[in-house]
Protein backbone atom coordinates (compact mmCIF):
# COMPACT_ATOMS: atom_id res chain seq x y z
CA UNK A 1 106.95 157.08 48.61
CA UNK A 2 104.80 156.26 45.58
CA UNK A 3 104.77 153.91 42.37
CA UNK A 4 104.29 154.81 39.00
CA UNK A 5 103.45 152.32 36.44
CA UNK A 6 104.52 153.73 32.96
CA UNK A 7 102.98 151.34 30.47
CA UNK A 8 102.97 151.72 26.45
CA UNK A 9 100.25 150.91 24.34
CA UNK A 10 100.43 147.62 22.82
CA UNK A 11 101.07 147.15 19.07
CA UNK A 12 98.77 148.89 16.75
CA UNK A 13 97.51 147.91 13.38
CA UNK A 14 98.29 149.87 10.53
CA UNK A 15 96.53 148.09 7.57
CA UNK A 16 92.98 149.13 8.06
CA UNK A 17 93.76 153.18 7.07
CA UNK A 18 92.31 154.55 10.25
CA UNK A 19 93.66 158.02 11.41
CA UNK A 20 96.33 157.43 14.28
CA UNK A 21 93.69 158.38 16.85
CA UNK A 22 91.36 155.30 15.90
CA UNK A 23 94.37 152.38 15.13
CA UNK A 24 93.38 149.78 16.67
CA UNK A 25 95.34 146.74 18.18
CA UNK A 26 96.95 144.22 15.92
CA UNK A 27 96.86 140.55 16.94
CA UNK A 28 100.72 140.72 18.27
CA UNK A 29 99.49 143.92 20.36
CA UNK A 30 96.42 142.00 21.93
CA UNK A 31 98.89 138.80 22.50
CA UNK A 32 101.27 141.11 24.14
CA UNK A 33 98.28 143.04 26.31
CA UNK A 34 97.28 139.65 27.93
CA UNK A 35 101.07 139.13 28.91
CA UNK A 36 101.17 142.16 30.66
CA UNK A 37 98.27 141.56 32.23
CA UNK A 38 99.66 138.79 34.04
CA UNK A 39 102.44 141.07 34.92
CA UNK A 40 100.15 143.36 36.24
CA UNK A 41 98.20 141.53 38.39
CA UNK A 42 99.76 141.27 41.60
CA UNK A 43 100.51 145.72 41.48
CA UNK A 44 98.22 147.46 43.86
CA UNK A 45 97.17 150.03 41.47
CA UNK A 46 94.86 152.94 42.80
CA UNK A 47 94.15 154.76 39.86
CA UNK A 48 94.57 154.78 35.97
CA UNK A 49 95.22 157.66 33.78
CA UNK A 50 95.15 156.54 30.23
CA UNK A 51 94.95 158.26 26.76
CA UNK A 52 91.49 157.84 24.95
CA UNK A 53 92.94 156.77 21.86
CA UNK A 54 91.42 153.58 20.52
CA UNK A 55 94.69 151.58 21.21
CA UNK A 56 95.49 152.62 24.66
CA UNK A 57 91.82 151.77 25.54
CA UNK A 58 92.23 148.35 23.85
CA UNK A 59 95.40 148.13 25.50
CA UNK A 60 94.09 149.32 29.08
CA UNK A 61 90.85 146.97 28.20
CA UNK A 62 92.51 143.45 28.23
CA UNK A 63 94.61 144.53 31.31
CA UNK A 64 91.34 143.87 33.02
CA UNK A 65 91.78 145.70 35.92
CA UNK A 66 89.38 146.41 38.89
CA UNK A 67 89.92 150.41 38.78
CA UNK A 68 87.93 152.59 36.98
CA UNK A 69 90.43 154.43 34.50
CA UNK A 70 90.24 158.06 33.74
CA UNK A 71 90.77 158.85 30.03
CA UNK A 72 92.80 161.74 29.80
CA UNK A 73 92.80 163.97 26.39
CA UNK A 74 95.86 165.47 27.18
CA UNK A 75 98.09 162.18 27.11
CA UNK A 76 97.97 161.74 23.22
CA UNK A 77 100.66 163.64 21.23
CA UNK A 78 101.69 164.89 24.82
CA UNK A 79 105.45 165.52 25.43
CA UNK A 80 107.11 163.63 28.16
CA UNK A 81 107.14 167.13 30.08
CA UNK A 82 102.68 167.08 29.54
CA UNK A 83 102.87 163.91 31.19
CA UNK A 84 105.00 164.51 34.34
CA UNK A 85 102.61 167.52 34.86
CA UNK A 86 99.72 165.01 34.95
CA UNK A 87 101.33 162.81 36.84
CA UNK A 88 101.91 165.42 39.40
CA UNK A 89 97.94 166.22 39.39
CA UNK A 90 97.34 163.18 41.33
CA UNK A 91 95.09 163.01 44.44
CA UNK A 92 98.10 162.30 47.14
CA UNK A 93 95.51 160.14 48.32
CA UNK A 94 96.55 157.69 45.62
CA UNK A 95 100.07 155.86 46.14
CA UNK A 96 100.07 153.40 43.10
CA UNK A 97 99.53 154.86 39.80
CA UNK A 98 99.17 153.07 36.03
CA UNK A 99 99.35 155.39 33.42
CA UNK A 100 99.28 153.99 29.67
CA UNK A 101 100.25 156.43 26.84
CA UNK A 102 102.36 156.79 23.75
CA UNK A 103 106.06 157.24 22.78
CA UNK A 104 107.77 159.26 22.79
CA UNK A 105 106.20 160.62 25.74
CA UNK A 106 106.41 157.65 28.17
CA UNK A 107 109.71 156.96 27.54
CA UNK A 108 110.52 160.12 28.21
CA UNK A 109 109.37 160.63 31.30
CA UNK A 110 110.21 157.09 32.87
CA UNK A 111 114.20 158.88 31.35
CA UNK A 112 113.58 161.91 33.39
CA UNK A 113 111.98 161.25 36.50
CA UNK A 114 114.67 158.26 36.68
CA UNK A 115 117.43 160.25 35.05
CA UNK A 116 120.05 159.94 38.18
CA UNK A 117 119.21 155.54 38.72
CA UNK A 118 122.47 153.77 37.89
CA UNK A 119 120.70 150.14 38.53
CA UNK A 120 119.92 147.17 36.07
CA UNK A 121 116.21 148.58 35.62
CA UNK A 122 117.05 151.78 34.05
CA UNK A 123 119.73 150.65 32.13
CA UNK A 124 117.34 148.10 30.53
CA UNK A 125 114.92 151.32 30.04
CA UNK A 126 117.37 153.18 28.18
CA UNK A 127 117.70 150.41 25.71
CA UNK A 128 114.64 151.15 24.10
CA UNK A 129 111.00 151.18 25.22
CA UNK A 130 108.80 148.55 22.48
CA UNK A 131 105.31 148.61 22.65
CA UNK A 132 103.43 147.32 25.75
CA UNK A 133 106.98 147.75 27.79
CA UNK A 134 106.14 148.54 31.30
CA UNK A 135 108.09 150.53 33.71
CA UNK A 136 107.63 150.46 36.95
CA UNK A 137 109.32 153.70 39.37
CA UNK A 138 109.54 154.26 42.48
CA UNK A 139 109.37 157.70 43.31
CA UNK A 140 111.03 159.48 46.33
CA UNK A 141 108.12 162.17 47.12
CA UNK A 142 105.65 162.14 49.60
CA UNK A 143 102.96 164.50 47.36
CA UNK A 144 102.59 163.43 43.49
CA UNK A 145 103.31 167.68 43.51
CA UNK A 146 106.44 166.98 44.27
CA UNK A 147 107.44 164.69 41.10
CA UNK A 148 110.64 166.49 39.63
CA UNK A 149 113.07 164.94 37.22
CA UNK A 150 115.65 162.93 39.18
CA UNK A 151 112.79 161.92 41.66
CA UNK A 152 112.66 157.74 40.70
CA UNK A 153 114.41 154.73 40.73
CA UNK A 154 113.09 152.03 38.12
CA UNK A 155 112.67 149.02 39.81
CA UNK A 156 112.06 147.07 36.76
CA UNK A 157 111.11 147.28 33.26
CA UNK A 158 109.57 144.70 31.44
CA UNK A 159 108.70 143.82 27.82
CA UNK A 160 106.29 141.56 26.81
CA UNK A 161 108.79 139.00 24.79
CA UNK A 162 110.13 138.94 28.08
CA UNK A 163 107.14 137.40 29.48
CA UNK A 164 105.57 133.58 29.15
């Protein structure tokens, strides 16, 4: 069994004219980074794949984890399809894994690798997937090779006007 954390950049500024790859985080995305940090803080996460794009490293940044993240080019303007083929790169080593991207790509795949879960968690998922939502999946595989569509069950999914 292992856990994937899908998490989605908090909320970006747009004012400042930057080119999407260098947005950085408005105050209501850095607010909403710190509540999911909280959130975050009891998951035993082994690695971090995030996208190098200034707001997923803000994002990832005031998650202030203890694991050094790997910044992954191929994340940003990735389909959801790009993503599950990351995931499935994974050192099987590694049984808890945080990756932070973009939509529509992270919604995406938390849809299909959870695309058979009838519970409360995916339903919730399906609902929409705002900035800084997290999903977290369980995924029946023994090898992160093995990730297919189908494969999870979302245990939960969280967004951050959910949280204190």
């Amino acid at each position: 069994m292992k856990t994937l954390l899908l998490l989605r950049h908090a909320k970006s500024d747009w004012s400042g004219g930057e080119e999407d790859f260098d947005r950085p985080l408005n105050e209501r995305g850095r607010a909403a980074a710190a509540r999911m940090a909280a959130e975050l803080a009891g998951e035993p996460i082994d690695a971090v794949i995030c996208s190098p794009s200034v707001r997923t490293r803000q994002t990832l940044e005031l998650l202030a984890l203890r694991v050094e993240p790997v910044f992954e080019q191929r994340i940003y303007e990735a389909g959801s399809d790009r993503v599950i083929g990351l995931i499935a790169e994974t050192d099987d080593r590694l049984h808890h894994l945080l990756l932070i991207g973009h939509m529509p790509a992270i919604a995406g795949a938390a849809m299909n690798l959870a695309g058979g879960d009838t519970g409360e968690g995916f339903r919730r998922l399906r609902e929409g997937y705002p900035t800084a939502a997290l999903a977290k999946l369980n995924l029946d595989v023994a090898s992160w090779r093995d990730v297919r569509p189908g494969c999870a069950r979302v245990e939960r999914f969280v967004r951050p006007r959910e949280l204190a």
